[in-house]
Each structure stands twice: as structure tokens, then as C-alpha cells.
C-alpha atoms as a PDB file:
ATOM      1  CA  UNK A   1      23.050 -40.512 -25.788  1.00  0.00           C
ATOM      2  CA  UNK A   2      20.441 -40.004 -22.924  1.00  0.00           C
ATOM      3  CA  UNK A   3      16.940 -40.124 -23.842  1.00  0.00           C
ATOM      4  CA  UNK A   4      14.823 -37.626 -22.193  1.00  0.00           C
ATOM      5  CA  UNK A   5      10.582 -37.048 -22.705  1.00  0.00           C
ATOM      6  CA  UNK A   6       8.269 -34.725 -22.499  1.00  0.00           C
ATOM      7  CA  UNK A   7       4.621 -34.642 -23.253  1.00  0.00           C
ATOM      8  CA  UNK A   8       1.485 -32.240 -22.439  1.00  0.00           C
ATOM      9  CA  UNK A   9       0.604 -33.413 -18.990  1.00  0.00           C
ATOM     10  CA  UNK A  10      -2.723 -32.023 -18.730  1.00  0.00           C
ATOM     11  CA  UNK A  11      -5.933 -34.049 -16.023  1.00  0.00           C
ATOM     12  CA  UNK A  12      -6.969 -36.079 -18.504  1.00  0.00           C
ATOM     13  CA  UNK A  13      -3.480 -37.702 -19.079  1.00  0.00           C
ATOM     14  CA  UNK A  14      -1.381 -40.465 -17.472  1.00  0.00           C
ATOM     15  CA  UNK A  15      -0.265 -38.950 -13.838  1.00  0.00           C
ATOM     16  CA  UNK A  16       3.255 -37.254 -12.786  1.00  0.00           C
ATOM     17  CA  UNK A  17       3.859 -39.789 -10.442  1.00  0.00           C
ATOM     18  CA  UNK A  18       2.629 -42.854 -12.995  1.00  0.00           C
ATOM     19  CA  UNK A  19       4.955 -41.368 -15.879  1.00  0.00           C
ATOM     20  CA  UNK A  20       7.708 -40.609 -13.671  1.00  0.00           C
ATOM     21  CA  UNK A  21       8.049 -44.117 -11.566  1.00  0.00           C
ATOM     22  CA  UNK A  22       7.498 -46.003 -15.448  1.00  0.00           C
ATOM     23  CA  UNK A  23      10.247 -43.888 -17.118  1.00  0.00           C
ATOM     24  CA  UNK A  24      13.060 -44.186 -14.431  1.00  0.00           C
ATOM     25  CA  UNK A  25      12.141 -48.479 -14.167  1.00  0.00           C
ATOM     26  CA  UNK A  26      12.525 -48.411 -18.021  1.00  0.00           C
ATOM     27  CA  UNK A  27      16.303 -46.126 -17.700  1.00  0.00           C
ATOM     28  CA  UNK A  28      14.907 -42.927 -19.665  1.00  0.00           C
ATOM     29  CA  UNK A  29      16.932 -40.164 -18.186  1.00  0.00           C
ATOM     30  CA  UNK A  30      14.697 -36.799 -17.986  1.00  0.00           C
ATOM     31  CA  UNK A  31      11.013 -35.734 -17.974  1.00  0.00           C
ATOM     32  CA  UNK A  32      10.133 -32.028 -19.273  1.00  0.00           C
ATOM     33  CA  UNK A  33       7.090 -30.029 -19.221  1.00  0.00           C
ATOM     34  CA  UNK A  34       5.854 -27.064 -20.701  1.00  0.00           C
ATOM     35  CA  UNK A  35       4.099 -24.098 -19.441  1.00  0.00           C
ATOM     36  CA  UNK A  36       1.043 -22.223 -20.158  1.00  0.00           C
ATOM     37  CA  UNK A  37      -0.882 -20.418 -17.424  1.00  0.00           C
ATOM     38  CA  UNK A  38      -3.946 -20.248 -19.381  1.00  0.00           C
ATOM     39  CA  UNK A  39      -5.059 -19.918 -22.899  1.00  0.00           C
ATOM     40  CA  UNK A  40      -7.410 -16.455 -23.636  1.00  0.00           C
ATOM     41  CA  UNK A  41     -10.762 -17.987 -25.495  1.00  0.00           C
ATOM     42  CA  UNK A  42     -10.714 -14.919 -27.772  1.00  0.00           C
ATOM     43  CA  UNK A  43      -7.106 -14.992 -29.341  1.00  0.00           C
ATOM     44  CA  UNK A  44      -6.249 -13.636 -32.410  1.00  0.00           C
ATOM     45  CA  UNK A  45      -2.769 -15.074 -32.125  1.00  0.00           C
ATOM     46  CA  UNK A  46      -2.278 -18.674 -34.352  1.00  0.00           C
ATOM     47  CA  UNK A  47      -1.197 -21.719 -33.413  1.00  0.00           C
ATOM     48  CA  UNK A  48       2.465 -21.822 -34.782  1.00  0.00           C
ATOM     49  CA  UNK A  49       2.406 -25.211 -36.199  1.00  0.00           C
ATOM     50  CA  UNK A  50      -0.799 -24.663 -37.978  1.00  0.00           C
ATOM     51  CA  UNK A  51      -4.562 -25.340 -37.630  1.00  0.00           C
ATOM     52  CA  UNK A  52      -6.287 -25.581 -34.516  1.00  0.00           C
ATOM     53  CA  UNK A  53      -5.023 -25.177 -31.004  1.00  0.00           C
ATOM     54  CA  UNK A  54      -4.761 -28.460 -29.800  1.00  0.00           C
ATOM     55  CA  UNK A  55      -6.684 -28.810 -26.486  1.00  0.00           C
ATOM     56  CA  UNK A  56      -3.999 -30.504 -24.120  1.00  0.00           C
ATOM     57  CA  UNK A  57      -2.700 -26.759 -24.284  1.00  0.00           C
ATOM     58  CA  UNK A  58      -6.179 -25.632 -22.539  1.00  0.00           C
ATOM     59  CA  UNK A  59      -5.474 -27.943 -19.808  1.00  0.00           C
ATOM     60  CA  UNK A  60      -1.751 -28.487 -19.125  1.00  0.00           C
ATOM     61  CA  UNK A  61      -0.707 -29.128 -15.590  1.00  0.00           C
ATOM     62  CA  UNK A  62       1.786 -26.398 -13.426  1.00  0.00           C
ATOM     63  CA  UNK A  63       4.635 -28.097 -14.568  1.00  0.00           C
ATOM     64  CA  UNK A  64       6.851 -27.156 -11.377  1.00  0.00           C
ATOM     65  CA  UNK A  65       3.939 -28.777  -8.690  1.00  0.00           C
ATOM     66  CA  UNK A  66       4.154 -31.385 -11.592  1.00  0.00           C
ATOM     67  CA  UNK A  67       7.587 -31.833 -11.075  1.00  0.00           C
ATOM     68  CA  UNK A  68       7.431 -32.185  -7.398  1.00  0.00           C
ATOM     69  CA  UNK A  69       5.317 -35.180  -7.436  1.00  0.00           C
ATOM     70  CA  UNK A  70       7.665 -36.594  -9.658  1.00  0.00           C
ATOM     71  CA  UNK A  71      10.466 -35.956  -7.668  1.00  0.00           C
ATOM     72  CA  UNK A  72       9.040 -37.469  -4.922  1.00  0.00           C
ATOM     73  CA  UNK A  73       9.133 -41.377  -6.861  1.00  0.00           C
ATOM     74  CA  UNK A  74      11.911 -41.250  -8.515  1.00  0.00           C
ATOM     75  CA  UNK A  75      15.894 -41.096  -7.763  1.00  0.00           C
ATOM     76  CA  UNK A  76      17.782 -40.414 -10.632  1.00  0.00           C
ATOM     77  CA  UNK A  77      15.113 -38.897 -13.206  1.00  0.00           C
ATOM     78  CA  UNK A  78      16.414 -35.396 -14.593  1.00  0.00           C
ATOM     79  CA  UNK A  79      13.154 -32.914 -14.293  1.00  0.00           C
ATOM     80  CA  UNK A  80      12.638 -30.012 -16.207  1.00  0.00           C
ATOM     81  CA  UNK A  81      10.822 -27.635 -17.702  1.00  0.00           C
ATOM     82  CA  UNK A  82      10.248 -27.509 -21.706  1.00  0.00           C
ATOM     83  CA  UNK A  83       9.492 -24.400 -21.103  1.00  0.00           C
ATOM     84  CA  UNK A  84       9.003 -22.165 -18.480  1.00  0.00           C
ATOM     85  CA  UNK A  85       7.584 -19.159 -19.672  1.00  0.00           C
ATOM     86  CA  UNK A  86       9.728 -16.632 -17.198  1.00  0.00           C
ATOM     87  CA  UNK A  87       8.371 -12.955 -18.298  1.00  0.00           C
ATOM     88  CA  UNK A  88       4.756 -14.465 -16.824  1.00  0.00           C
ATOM     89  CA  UNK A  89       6.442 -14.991 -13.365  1.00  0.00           C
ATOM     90  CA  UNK A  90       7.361 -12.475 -10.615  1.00  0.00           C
ATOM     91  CA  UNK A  91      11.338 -13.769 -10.892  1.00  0.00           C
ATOM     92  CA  UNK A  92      11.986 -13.249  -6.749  1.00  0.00           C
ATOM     93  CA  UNK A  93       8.945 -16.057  -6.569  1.00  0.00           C
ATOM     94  CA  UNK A  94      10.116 -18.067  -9.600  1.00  0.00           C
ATOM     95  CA  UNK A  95      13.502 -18.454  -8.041  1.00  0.00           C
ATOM     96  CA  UNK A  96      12.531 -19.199  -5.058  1.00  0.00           C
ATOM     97  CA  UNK A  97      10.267 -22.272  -6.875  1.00  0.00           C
ATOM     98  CA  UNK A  98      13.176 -23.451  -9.200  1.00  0.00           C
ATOM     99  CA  UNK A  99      16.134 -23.371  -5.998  1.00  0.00           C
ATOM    100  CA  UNK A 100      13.201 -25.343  -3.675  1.00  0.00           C
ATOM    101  CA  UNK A 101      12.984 -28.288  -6.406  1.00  0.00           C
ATOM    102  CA  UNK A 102      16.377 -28.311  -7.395  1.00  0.00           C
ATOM    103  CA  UNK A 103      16.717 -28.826  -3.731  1.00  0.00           C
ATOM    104  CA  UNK A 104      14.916 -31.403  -2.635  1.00  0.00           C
ATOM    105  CA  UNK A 105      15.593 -33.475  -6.160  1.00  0.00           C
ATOM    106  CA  UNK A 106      19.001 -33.358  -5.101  1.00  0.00           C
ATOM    107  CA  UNK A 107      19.839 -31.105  -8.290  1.00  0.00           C
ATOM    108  CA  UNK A 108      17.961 -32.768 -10.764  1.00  0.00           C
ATOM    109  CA  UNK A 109      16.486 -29.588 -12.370  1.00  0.00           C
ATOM    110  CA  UNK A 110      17.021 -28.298 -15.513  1.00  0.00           C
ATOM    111  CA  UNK A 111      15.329 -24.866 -16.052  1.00  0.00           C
ATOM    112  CA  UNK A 112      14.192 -24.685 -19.925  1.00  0.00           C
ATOM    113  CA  UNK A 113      13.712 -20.949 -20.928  1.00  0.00           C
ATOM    114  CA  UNK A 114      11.146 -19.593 -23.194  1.00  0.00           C
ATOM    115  CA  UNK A 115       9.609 -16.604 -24.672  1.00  0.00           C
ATOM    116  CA  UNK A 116       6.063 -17.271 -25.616  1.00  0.00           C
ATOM    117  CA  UNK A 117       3.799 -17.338 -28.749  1.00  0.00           C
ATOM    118  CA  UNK A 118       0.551 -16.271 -27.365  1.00  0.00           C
ATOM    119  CA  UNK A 119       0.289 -12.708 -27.379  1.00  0.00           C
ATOM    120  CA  UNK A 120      -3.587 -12.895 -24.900  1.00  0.00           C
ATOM    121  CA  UNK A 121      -1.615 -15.303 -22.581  1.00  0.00           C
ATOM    122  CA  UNK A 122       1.451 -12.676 -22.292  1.00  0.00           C
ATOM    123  CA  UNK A 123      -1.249  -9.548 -21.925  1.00  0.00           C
ATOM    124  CA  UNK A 124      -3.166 -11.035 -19.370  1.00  0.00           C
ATOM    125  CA  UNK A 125       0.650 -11.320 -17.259  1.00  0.00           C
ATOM    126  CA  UNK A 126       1.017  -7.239 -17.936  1.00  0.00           C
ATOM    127  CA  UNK A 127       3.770  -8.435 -20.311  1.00  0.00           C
ATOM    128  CA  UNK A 128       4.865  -6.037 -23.440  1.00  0.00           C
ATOM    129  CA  UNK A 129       5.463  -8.480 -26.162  1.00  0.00           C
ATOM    130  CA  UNK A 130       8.040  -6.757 -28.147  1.00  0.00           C
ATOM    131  CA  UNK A 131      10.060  -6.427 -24.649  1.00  0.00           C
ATOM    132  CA  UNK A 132       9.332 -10.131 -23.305  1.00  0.00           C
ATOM    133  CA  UNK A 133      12.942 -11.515 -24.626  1.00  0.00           C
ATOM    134  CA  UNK A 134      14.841  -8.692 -22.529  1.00  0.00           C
ATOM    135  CA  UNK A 135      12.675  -8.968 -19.779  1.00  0.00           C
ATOM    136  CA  UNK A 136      13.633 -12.327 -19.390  1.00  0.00           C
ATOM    137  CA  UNK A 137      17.093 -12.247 -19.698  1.00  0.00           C
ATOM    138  CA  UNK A 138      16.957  -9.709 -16.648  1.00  0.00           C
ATOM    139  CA  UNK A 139      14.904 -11.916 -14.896  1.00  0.00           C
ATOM    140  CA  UNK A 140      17.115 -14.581 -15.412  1.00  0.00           C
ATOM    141  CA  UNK A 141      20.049 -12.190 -14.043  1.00  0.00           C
ATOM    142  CA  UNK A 142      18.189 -11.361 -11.311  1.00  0.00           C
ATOM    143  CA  UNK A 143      17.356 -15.085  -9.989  1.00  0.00           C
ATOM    144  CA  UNK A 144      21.296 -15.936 -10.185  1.00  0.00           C
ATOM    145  CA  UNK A 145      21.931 -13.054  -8.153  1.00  0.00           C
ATOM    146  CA  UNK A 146      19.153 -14.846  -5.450  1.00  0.00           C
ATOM    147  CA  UNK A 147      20.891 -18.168  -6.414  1.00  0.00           C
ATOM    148  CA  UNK A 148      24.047 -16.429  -5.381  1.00  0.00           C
ATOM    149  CA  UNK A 149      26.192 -17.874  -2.453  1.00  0.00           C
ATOM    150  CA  UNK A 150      26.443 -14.281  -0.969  1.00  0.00           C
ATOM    151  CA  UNK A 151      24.059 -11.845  -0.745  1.00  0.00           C
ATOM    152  CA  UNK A 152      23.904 -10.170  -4.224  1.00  0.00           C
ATOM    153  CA  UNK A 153      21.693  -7.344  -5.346  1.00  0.00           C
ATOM    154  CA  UNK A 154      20.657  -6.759  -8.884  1.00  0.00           C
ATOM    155  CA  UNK A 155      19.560  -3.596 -11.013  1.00  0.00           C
ATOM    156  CA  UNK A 156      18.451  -4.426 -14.747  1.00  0.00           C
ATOM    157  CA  UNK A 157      18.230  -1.174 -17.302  1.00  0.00           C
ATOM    158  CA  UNK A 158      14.397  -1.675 -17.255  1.00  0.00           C
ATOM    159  CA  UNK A 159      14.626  -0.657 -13.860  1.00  0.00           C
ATOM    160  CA  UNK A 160      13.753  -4.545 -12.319  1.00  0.00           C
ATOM    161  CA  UNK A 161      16.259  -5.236  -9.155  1.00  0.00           C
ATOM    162  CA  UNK A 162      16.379  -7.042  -6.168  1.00  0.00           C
ATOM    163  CA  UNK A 163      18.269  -5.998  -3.048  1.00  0.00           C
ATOM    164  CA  UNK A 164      21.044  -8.071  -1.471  1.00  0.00           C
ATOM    165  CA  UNK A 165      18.828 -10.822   0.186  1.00  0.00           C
ATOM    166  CA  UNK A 166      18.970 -13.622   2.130  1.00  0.00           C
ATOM    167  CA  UNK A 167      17.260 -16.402  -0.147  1.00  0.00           C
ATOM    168  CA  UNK A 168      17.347 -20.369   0.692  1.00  0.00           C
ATOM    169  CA  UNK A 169      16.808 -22.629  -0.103  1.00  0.00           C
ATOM    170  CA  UNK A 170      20.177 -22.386  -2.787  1.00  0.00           C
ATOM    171  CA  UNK A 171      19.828 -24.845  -6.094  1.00  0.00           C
ATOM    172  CA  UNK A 172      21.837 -27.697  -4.962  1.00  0.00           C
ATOM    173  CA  UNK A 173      24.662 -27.494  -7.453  1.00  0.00           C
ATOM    174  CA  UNK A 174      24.196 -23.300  -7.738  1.00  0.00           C
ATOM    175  CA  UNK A 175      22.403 -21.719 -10.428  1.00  0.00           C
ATOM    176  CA  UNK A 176      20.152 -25.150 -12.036  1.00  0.00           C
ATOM    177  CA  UNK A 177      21.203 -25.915 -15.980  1.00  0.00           C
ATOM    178  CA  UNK A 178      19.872 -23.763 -18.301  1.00  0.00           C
ATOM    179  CA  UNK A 179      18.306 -24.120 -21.267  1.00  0.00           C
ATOM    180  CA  UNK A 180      16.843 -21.846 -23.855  1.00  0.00           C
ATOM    181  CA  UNK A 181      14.376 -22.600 -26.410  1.00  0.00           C
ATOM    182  CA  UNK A 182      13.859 -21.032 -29.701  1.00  0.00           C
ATOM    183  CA  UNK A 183      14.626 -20.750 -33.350  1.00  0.00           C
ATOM    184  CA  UNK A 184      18.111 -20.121 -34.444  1.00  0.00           C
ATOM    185  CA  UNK A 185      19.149 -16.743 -34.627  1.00  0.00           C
ATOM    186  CA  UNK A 186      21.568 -13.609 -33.478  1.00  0.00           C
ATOM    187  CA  UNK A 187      19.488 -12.331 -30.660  1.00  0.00           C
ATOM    188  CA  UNK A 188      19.009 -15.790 -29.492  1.00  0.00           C
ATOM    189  CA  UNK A 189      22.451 -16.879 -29.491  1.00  0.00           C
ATOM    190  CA  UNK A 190      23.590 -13.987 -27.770  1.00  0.00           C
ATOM    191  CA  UNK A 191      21.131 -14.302 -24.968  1.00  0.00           C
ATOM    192  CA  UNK A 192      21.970 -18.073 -24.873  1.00  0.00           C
ATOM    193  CA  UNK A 193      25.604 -16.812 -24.456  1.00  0.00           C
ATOM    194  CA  UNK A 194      24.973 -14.645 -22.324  1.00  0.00           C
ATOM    195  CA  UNK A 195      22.788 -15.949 -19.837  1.00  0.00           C
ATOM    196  CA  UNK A 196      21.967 -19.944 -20.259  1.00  0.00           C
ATOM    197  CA  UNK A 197      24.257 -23.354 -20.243  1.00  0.00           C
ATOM    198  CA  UNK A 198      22.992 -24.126 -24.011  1.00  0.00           C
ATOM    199  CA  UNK A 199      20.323 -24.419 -26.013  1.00  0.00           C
ATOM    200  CA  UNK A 200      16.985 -26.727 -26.623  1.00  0.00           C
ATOM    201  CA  UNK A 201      16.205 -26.492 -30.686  1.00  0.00           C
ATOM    202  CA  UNK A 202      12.391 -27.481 -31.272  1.00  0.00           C
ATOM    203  CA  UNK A 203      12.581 -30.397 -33.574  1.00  0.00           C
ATOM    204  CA  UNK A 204      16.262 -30.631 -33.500  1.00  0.00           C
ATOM    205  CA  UNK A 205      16.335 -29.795 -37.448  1.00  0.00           C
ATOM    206  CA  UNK A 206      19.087 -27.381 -39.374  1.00  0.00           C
ATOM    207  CA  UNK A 207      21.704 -27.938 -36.598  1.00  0.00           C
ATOM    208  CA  UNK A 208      24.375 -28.973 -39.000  1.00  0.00           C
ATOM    209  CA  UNK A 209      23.854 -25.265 -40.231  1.00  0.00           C
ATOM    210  CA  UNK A 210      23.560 -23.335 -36.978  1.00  0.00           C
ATOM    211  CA  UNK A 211      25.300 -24.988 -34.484  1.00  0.00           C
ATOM    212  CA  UNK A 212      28.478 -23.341 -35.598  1.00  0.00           C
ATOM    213  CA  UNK A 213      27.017 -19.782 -35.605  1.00  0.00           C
ATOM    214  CA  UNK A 214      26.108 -20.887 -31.846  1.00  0.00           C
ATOM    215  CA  UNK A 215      29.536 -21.673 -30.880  1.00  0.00           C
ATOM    216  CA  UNK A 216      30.341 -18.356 -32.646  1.00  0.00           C
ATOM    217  CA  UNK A 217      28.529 -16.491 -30.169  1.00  0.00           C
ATOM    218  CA  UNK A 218      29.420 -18.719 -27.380  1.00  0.00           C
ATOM    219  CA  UNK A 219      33.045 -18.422 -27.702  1.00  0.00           C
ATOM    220  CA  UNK A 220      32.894 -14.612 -28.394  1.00  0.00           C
ATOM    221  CA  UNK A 221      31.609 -13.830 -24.865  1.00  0.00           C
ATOM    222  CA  UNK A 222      34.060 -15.633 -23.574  1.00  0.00           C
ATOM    223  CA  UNK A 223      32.573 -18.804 -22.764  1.00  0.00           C
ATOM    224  CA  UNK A 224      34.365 -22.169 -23.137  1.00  0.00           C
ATOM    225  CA  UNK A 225      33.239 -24.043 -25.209  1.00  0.00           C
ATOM    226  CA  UNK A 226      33.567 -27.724 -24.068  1.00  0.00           C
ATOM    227  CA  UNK A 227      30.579 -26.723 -22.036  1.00  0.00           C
ATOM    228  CA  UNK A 228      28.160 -25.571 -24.434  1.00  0.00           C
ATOM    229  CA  UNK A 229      25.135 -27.802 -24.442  1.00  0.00           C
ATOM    230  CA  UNK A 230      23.137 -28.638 -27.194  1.00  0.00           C
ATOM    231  CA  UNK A 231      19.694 -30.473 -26.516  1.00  0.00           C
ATOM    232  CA  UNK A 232      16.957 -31.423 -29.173  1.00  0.00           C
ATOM    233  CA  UNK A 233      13.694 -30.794 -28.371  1.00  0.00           C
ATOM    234  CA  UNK A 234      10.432 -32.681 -28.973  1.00  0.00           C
ATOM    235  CA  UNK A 235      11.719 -34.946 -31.325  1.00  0.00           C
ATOM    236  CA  UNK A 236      10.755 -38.557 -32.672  1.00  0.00           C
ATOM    237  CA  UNK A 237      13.721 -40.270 -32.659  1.00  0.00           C
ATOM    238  CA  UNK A 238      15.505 -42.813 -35.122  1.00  0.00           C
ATOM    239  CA  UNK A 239      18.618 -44.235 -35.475  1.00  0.00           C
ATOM    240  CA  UNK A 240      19.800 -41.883 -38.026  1.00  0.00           C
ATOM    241  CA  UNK A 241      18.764 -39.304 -36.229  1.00  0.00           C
ATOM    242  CA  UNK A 242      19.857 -39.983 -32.785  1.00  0.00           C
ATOM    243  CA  UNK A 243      23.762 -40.728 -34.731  1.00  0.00           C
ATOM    244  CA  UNK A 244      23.445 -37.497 -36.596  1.00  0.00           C
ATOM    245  CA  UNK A 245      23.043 -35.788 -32.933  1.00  0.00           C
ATOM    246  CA  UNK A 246      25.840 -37.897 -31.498  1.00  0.00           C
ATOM    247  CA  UNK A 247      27.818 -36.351 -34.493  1.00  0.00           C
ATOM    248  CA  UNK A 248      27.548 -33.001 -33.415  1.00  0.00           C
ATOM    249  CA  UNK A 249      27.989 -33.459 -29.772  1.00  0.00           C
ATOM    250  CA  UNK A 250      24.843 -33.813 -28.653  1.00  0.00           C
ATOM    251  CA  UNK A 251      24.467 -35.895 -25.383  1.00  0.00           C
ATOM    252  CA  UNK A 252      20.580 -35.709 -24.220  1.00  0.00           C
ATOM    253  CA  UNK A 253      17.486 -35.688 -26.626  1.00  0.00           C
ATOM    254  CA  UNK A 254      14.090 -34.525 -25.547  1.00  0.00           C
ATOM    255  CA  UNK A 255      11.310 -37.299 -27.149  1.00  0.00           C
ATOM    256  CA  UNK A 256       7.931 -35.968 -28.301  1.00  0.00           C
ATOM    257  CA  UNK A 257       5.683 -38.615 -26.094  1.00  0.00           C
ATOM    258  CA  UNK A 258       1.422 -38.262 -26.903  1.00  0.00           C
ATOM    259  CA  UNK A 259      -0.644 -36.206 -24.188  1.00  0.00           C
ATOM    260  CA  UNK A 260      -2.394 -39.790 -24.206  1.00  0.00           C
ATOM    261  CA  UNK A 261      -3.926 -41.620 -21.201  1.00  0.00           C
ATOM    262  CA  UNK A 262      -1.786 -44.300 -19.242  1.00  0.00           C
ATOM    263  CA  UNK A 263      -2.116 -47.205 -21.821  1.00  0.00           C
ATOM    264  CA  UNK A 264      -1.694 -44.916 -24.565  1.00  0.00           C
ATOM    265  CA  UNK A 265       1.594 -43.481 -23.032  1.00  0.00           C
ATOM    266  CA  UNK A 266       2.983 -46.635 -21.586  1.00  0.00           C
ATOM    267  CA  UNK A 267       2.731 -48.092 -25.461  1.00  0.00           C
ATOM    268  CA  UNK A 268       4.791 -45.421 -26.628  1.00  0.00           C
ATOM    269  CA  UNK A 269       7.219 -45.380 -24.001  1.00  0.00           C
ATOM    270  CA  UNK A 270       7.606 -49.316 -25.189  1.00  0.00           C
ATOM    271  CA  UNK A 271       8.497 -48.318 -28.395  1.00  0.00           C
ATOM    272  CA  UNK A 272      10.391 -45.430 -27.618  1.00  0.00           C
ATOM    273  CA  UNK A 273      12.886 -47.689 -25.445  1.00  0.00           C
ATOM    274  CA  UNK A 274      13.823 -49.494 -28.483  1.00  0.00           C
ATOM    275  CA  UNK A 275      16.384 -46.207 -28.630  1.00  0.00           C
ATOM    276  CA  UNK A 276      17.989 -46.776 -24.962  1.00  0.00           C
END
């Protein structure tokens, strides 16, 4: 079982280049970060875990420049985002980002897929909210066909295409893993299907439950599935946990690490390696 983080890097916080040197000497396999461009101070939308907004959201680092430092120190650390919220991106630009770090990490990314909470944060992008799941599938779509060994145009229904381009760099291994986030559910798993490499359940719960409506929907478009991947998300591990995963075939977990400052972060990585 590999034993991946992720945490709220924000400038208060331990650095990239601190975390990411500290958890490849101590064998943790992957670092993820999430996404937010900016958080609207009048927002009617709630927090969805409750109470307050905590304020490492206000001040999260760009995960992908993020990324780069911590490319740059390390050799064998996955990277990855957890999540990249693609409807607030111009996809030609995002794909040219996500093939340029898969690149020089030597195909280390992993591109984690989400669809938002914050209904301000997706206005302020010119997003439609009820439209922001499709709109990233076809944005997904349309980076694979820029991914693409050949030139490769793309035309999505809502009208969103790209012409047969040249476009290198290419992610190193093709299109980078992908990963969606997101609770269970039809639409999900069909998008996951249609679109991703697996998917990355927040909190890892109910997965005895849904996991086989997942392969469902994965082996009814055809895919095969030995190569469905499952990875839980922003979890604090235990033993019992981390076998229940192993039960069901998971091989990576995502650990929930404090937006904390160096000492406080280097404690819990301690205790976290307890697990490795």
C-alpha cells in the first residue's frame, strides 16, 4: 500500500520544496494539492463540511507552480493535484501546464479532477454551475486530443474544440493518470468511465458499497477492469483501515496532513510513517 499526502499548502505553511525533500527521505510515495483560485468575500455558498471556511482555503498556493518546485528536489515523489478545478481553466493552457510537469518530473503527475463547491469562485471563471461537470469532461477530451501523438482536433457538443495542433511538450507516458474526485454516484461513474483512470473518494468511506456499482460502469463502457484505480482521499489512516483498502484493491492512499508550519508538519509526518 503506498502512502501518499496532501495538505493545504498555503504562505504561511511548511514550503513545497521543505515538504517534498522530507517526504521522499522518509519513503512516502505522492504529494497532492488542491486548487482554489480565490475565495469571493461575499459567498452565500457553505462550507460543505460545516461551520466556517477554514482560512488555509483563502490562501492556498497554485498547486501546479507548487508542484514544480517540488519536482525540482525530489526523484521518485508522485505529484498531483487533489484537485484541479478544470472548468476554471482555459483547457488548451491547462494542458499545456499538466504535459510541461509531467515532463520534466519524468511522468510523475497524476491529474486529480474536480468539479467545485463554491458557486462565487465558479462565477467569477464565467462558469455555469449546473453545466460545470460536462464542461469538464469536454475539457478533459479536448486536452487528450493535445496530449495526442498526432495532431488531433476536437469538437465538444457545447461547441468547445481545438484544431489539429502541434502541442509539446507530450506527458511523458501520454495522457498523465487520472483521477476524479467526488461522491459516489451514476453521473460520476460514468464520467469516471468515460474519461479518467479511476477514482479519488473523499474520506475513503462506503466503498464496500459503491465500489461495485463503479466497476459496473467501468466494465460497461468497455473498459478493463484490472486497470481501474481506486484511491482514498484525505484520509487518517489506521491499520484497519489501510487493510480494509488493501481488501478491495486499493494500492495508494491519500493522508490528510495539517496546513501547519514546518515543525507542526514534520511531527505529523513522524507519526504518519508509523503506516509505511
Amino acid at each position: 500500500m503506498r502512502i501518499s499526502t496532501t495538505l493545504f499548502l498555503t504562505d504561511e505553511t511548511i514550503t513545497p520544496v521543505r515538504l517534498a525533500r522530507e517526504l521522499e527521505q522518509r519513503g512516502f510515495a505522492g504529494l497532492y494539492l488542491p486548487e482554489h483560485t480565490h475565495i469571493p468575500a461575499e459567498r452565500t455558498t457553505p462550507y460543505p463540511a460545516g461551520g466556517p471556511l477554514p482560512p488555509e482555503y483563502t490562501r492556498v498556493l497554485d498547486p501546479f507552480v507548487a508542484l514544480g518546485q517540488a519536482a525540482a528536489v525530489t526523484e521518485h515523489l508522485l505529484l498531483g493535484t487533489g484537485v484541479t478545478l478544470v472548468m476554471e481553466h482555459d483547457p488548451i493552457s491547462l494542458a499545456k501546464r499538466v504535459a510541461t510537469l509531467d515532463h520534466l518530473s519524468g511522468g510523475r503527475f497524476t491529474l486529480g479532477v474536480g468539479f467545485g463547491w463554491n458557486r462565487e469562485e465558479a462565477d467569477d471563471h464565467g462558469v455555469t454551475w449546473s453545466t460545470r461537470r460536462e464542461r469538464t469532461r469536454e475539457a478533459v477530451h479536448l486536452m487528450r486530443a493535445l496530449w495526442a501523438p498526432d495532431p488531433t482536433a476536437y469538437t465538444a457538443p457545447s461547441g468547445l474544440s481545438v484544431r489539429a495542433s502541434l502541442a509539446w511538450p507530450k506527458p511523458a507516458g501520454g495522457a498523465p493518470r487520472t483521477l476524479v474526485g467526488g461522491a459516489a454516484g451514476p453521473k460520476l461513474f460514468e464520467h469516471i468511465a468515460d474519461y479518467a483512470d479511476g477514482w479519488m473518494p473523499i474520506g475513503g468511506r462506503g466503498l464496500t458499497r459503491t465500489l461495485p456499482v463503479l466497476r459496473e460502469a467501468w466494465e460497461r463502457a468497455g473498459r478493463d477492469p484490472k486497470t481501474l484505480q481506486v484511491v482514498p482521499f484525505a484520509i487518517h489512516p489506521d491499520p484497519g483501515k489501510l487493510a480494509h483498502y488493501a481488501e478491495l484493491g486499493c494500492e495508494e492512499v491519500v493522508a490528510q496532513l495539517p496546513p501547519g508550519d514546518e515543525g507542526e508538519v514534520l511531527r505529523a509526518l513522524d507519526a504518519l510513517a508509523v503506516h509505511l
